[in-house]
PDB file of N, CA and C in Angstrom:
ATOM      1  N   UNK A   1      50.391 -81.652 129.548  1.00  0.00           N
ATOM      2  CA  UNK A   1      49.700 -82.900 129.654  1.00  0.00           C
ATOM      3  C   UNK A   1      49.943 -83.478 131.047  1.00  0.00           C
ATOM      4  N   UNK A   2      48.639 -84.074 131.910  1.00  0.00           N
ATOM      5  CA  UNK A   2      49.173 -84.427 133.302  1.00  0.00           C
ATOM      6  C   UNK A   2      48.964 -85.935 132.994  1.00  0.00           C
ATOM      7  N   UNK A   3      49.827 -86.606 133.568  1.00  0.00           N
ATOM      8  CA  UNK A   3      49.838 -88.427 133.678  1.00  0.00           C
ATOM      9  C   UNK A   3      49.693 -88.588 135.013  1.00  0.00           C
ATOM     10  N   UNK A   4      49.018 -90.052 135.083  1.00  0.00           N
ATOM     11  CA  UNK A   4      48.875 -90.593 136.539  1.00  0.00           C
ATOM     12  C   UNK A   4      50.295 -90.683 137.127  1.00  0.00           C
ATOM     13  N   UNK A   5      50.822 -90.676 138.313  1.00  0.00           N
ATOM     14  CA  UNK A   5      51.816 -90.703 139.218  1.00  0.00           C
ATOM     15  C   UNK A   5      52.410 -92.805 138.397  1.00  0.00           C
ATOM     16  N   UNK A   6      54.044 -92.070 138.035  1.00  0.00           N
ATOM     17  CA  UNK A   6      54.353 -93.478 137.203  1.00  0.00           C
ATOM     18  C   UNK A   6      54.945 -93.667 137.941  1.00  0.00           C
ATOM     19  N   UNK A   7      55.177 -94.052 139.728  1.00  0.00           N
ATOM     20  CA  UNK A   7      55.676 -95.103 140.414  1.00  0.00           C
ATOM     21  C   UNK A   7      55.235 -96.019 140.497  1.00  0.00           C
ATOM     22  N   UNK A   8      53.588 -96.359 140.211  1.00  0.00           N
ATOM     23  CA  UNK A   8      53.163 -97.779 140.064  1.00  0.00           C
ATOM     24  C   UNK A   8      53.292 -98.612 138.373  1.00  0.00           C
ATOM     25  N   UNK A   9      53.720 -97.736 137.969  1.00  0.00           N
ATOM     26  CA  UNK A   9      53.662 -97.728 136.396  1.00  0.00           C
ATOM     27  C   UNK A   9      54.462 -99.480 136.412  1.00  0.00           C
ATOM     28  N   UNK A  10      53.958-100.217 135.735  1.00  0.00           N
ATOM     29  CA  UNK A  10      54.594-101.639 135.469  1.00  0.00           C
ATOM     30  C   UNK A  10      54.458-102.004 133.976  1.00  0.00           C
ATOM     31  N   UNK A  11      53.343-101.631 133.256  1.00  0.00           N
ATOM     32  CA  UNK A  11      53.335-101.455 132.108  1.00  0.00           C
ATOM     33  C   UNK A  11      52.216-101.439 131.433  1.00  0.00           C
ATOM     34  N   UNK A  12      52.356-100.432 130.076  1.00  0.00           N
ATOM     35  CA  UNK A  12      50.340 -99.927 129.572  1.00  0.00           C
ATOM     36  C   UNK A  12      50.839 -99.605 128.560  1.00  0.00           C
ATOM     37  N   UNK A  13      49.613 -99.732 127.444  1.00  0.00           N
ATOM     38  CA  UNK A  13      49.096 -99.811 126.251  1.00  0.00           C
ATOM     39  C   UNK A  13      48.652 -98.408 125.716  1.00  0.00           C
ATOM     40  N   UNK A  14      49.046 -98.670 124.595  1.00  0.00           N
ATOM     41  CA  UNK A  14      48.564 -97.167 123.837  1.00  0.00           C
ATOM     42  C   UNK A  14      47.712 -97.751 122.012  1.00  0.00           C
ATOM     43  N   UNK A  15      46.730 -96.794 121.742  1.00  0.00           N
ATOM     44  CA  UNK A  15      46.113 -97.374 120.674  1.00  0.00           C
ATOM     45  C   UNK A  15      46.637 -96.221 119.672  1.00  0.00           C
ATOM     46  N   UNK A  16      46.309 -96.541 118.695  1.00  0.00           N
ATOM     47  CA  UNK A  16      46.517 -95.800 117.573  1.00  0.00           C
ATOM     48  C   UNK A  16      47.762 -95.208 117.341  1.00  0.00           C
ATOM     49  N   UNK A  17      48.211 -94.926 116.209  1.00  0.00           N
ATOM     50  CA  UNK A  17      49.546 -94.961 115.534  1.00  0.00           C
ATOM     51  C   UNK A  17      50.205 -93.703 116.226  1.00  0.00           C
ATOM     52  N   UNK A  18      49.573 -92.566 115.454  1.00  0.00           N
ATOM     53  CA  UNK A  18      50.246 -91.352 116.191  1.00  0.00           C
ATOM     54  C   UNK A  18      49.439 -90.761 117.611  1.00  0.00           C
ATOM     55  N   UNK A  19      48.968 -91.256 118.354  1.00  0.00           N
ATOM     56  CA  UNK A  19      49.020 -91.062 119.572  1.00  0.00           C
ATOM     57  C   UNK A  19      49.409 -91.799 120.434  1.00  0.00           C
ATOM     58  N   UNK A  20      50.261 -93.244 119.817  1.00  0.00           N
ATOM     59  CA  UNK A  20      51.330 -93.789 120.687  1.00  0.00           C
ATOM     60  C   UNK A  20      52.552 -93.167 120.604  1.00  0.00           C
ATOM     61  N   UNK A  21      52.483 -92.729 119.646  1.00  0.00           N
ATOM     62  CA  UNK A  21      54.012 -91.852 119.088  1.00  0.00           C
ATOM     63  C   UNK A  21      53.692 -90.571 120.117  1.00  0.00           C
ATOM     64  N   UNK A  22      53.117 -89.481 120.276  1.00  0.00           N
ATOM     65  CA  UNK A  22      52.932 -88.440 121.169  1.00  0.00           C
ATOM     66  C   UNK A  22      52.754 -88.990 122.492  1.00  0.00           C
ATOM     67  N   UNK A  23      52.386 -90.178 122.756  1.00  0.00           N
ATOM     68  CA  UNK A  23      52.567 -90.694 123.957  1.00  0.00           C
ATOM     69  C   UNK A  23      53.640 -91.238 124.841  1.00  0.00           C
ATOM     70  N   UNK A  24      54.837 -92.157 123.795  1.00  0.00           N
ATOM     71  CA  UNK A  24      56.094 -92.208 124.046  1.00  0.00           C
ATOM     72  C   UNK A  24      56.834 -91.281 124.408  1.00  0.00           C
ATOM     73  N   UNK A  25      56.929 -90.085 123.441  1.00  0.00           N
ATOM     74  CA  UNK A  25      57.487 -88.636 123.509  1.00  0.00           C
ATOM     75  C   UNK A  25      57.700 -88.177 124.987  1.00  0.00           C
ATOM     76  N   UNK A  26      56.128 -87.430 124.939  1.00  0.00           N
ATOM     77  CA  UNK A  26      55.737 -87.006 125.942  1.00  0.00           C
ATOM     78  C   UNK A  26      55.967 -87.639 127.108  1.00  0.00           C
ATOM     79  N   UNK A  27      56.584 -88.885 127.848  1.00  0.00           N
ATOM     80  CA  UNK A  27      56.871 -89.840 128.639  1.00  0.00           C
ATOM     81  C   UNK A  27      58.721 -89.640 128.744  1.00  0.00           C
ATOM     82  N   UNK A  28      59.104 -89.090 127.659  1.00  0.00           N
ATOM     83  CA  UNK A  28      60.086 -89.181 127.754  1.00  0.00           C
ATOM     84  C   UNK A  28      60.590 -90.533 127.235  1.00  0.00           C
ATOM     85  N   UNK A  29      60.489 -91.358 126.404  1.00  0.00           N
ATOM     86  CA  UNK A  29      60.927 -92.810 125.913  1.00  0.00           C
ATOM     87  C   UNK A  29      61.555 -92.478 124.779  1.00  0.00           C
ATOM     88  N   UNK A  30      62.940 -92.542 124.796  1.00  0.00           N
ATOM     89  CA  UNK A  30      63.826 -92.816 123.773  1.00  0.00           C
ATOM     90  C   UNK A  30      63.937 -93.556 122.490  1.00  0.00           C
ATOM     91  N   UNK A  31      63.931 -94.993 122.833  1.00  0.00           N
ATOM     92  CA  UNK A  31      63.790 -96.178 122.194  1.00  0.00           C
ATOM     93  C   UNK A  31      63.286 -97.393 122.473  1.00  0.00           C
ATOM     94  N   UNK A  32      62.626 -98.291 121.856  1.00  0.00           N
ATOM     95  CA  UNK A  32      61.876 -99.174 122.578  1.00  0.00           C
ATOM     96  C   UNK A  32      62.754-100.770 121.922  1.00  0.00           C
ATOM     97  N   UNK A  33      62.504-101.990 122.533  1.00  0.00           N
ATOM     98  CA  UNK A  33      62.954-102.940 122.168  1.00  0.00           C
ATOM     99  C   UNK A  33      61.537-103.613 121.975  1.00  0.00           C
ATOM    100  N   UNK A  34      61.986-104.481 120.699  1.00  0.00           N
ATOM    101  CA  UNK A  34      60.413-105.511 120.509  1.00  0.00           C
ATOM    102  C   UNK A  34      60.827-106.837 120.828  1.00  0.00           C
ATOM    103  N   UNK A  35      60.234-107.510 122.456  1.00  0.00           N
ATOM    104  CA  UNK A  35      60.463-108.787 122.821  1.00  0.00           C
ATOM    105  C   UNK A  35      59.770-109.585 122.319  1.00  0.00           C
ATOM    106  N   UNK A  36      58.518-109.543 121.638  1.00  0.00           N
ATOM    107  CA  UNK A  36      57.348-110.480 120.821  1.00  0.00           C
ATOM    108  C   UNK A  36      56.729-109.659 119.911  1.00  0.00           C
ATOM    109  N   UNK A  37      56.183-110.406 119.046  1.00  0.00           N
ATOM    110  CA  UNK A  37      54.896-110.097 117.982  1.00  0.00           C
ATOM    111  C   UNK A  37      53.442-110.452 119.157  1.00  0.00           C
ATOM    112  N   UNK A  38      52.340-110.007 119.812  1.00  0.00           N
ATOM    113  CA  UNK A  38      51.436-110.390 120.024  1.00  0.00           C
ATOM    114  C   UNK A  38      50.202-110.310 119.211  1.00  0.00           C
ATOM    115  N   UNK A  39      50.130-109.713 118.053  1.00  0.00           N
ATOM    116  CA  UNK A  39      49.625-109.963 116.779  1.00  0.00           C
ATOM    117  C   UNK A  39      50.248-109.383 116.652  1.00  0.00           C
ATOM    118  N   UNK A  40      49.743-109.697 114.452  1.00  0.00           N
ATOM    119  CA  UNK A  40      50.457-108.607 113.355  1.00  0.00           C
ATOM    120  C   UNK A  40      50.253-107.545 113.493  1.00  0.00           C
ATOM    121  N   UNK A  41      51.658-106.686 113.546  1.00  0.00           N
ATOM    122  CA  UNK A  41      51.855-105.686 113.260  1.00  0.00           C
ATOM    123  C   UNK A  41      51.674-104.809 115.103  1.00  0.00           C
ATOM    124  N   UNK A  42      51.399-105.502 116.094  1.00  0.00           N
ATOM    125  CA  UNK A  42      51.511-105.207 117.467  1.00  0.00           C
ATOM    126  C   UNK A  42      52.323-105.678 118.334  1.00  0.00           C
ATOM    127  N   UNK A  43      53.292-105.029 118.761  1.00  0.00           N
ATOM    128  CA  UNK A  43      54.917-105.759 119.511  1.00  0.00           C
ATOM    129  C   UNK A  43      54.661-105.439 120.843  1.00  0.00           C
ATOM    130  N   UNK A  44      55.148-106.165 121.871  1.00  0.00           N
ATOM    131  CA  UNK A  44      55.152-106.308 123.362  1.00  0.00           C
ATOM    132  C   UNK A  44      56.783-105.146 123.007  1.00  0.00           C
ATOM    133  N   UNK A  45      56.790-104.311 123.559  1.00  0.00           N
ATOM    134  CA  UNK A  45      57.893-103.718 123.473  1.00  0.00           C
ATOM    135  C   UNK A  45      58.319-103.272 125.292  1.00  0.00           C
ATOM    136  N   UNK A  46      60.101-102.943 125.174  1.00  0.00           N
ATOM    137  CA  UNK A  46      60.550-102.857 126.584  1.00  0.00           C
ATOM    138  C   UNK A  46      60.947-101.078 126.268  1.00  0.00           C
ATOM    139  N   UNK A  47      60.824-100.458 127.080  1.00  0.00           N
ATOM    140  CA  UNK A  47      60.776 -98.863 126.655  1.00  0.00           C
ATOM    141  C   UNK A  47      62.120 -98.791 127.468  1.00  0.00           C
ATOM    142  N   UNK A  48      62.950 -97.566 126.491  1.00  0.00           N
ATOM    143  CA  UNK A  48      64.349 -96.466 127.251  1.00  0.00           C
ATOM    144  C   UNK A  48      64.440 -95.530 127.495  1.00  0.00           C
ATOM    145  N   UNK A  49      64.242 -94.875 128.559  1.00  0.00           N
ATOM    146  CA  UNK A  49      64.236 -93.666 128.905  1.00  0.00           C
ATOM    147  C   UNK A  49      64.780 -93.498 129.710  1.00  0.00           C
ATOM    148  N   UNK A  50      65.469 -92.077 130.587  1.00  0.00           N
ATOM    149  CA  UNK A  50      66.431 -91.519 131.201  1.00  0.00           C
ATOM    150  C   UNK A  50      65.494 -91.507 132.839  1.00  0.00           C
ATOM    151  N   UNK A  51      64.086 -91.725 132.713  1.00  0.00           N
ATOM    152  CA  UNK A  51      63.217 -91.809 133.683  1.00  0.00           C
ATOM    153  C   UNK A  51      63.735 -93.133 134.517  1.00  0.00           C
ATOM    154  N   UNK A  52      64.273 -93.732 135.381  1.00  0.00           N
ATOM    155  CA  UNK A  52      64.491 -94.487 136.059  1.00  0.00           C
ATOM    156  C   UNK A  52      62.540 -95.559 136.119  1.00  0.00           C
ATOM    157  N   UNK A  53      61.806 -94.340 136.271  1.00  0.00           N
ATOM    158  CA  UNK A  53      60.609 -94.926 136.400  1.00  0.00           C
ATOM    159  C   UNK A  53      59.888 -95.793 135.605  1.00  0.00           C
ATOM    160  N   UNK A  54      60.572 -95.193 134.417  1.00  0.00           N
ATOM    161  CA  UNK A  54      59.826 -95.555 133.269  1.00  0.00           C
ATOM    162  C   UNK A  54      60.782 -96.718 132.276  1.00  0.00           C
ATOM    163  N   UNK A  55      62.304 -96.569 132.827  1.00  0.00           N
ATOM    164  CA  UNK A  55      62.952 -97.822 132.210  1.00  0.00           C
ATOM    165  C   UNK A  55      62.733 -98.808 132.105  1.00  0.00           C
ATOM    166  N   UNK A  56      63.011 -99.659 131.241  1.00  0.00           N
ATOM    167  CA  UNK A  56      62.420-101.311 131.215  1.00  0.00           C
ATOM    168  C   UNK A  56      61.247-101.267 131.095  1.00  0.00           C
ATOM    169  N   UNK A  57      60.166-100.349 131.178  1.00  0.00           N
ATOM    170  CA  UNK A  57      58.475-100.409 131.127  1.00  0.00           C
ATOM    171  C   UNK A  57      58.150-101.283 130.090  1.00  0.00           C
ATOM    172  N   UNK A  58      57.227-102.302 130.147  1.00  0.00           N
ATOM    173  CA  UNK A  58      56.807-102.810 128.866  1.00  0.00           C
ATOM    174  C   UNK A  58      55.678-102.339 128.565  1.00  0.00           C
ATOM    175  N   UNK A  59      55.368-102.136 127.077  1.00  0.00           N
ATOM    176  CA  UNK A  59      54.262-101.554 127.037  1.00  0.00           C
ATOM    177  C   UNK A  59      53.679-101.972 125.230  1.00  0.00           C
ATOM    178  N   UNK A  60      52.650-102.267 125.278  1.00  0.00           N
ATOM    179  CA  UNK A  60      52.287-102.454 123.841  1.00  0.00           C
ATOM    180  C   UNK A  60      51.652-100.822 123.278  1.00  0.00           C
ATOM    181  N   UNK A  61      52.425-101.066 121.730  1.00  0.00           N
ATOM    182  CA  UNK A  61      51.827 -99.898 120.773  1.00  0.00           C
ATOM    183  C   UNK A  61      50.783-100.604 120.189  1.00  0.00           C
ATOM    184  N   UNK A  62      49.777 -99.935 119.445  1.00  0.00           N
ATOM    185  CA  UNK A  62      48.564-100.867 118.597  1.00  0.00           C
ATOM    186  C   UNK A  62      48.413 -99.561 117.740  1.00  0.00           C
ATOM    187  N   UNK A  63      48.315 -99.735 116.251  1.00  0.00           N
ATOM    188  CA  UNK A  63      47.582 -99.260 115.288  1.00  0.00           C
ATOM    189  C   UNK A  63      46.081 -99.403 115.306  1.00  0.00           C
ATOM    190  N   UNK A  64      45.552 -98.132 114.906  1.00  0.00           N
ATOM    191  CA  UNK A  64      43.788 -98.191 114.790  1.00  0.00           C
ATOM    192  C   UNK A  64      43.318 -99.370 114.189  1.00  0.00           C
ATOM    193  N   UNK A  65      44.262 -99.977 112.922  1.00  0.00           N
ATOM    194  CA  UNK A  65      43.556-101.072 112.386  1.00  0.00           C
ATOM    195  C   UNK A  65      44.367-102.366 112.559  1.00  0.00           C
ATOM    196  N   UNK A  66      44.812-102.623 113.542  1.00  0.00           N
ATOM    197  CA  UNK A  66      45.722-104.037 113.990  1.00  0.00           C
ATOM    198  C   UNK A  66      45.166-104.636 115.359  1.00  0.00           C
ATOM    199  N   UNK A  67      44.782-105.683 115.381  1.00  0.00           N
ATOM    200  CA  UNK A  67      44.948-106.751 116.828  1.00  0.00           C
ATOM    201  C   UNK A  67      43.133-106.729 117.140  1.00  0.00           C
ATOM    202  N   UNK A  68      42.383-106.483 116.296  1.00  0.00           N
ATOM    203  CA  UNK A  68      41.239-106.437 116.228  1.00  0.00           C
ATOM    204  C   UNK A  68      40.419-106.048 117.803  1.00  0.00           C
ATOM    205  N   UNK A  69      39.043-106.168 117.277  1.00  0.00           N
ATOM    206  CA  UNK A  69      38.344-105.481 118.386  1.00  0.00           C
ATOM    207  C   UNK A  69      38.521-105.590 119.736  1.00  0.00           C
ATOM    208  N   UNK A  70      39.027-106.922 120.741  1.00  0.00           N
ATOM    209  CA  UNK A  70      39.084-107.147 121.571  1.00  0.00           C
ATOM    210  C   UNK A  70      40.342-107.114 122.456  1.00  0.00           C
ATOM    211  N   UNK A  71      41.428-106.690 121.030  1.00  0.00           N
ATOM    212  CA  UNK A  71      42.285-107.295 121.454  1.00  0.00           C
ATOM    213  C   UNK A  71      43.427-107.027 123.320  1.00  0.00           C
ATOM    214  N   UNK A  72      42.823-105.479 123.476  1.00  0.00           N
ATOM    215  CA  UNK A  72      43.111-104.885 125.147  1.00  0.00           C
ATOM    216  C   UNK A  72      42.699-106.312 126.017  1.00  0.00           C
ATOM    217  N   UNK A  73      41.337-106.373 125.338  1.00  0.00           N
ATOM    218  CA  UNK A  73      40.870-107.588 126.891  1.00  0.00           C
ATOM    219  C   UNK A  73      41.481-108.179 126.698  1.00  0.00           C
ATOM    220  N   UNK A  74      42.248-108.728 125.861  1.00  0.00           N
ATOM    221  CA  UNK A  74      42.892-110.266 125.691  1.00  0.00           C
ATOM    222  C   UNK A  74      44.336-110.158 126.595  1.00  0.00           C
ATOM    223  N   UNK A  75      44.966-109.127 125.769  1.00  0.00           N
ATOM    224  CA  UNK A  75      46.122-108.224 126.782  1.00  0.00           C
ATOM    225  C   UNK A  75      46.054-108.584 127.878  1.00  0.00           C
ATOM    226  N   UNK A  76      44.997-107.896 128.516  1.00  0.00           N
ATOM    227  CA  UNK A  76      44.888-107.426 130.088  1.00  0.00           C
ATOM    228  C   UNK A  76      44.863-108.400 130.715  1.00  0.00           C
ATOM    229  N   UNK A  77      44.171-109.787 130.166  1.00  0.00           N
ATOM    230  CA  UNK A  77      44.009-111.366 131.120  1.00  0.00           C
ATOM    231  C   UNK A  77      44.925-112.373 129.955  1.00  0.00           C
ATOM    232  N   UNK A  78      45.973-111.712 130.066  1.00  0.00           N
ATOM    233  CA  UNK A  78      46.740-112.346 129.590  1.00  0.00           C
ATOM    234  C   UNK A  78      46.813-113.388 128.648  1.00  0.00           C
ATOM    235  N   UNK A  79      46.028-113.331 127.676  1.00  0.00           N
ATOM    236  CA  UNK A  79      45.757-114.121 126.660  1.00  0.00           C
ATOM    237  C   UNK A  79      45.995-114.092 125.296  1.00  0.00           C
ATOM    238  N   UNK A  80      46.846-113.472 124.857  1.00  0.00           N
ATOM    239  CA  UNK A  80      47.363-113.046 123.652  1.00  0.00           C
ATOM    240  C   UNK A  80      48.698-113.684 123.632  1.00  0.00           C
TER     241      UNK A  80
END
């Protein structure tokens, strides 16, 4: 699997259940901390990994059926 170059990496979103899970993995992320609820059942989480790059990353997980249709745009301009 190739990823964009994660030195600019500050922090990104993943949808759906098990391809946030193969996405963490694959990143190398250990364990994550949940600093907020930004809806039900969707956590602002701080990621752990041995990646210096990728430590502290915040990054939201989202289930296929949680945080409804819009909810990325809301994310992205900070409105959630």
């Amino acid at each position: 699997m190739r990823w964009p170059s994660k030195r600019a990496w500050r922090a990104f979103w993943s949808r759906g259940g098990d391809t946030s899970g193969y996405v963490t993995r694959a990143l190398g992320i250990y364990a994550l901390e949940c600093l907020q609820t930004l809806a039900p059942g969707v956590p602002l989480c701080r990621a752990y990994a041995d990646d210096a790059k990728l430590d502290g990353l915040e990054l939201v997980l989202k289930g296929g059926q949680v945080g409804g249709e819009r909810f990325f745009e809301r994310v992205r301009k900070g409105g959630v």
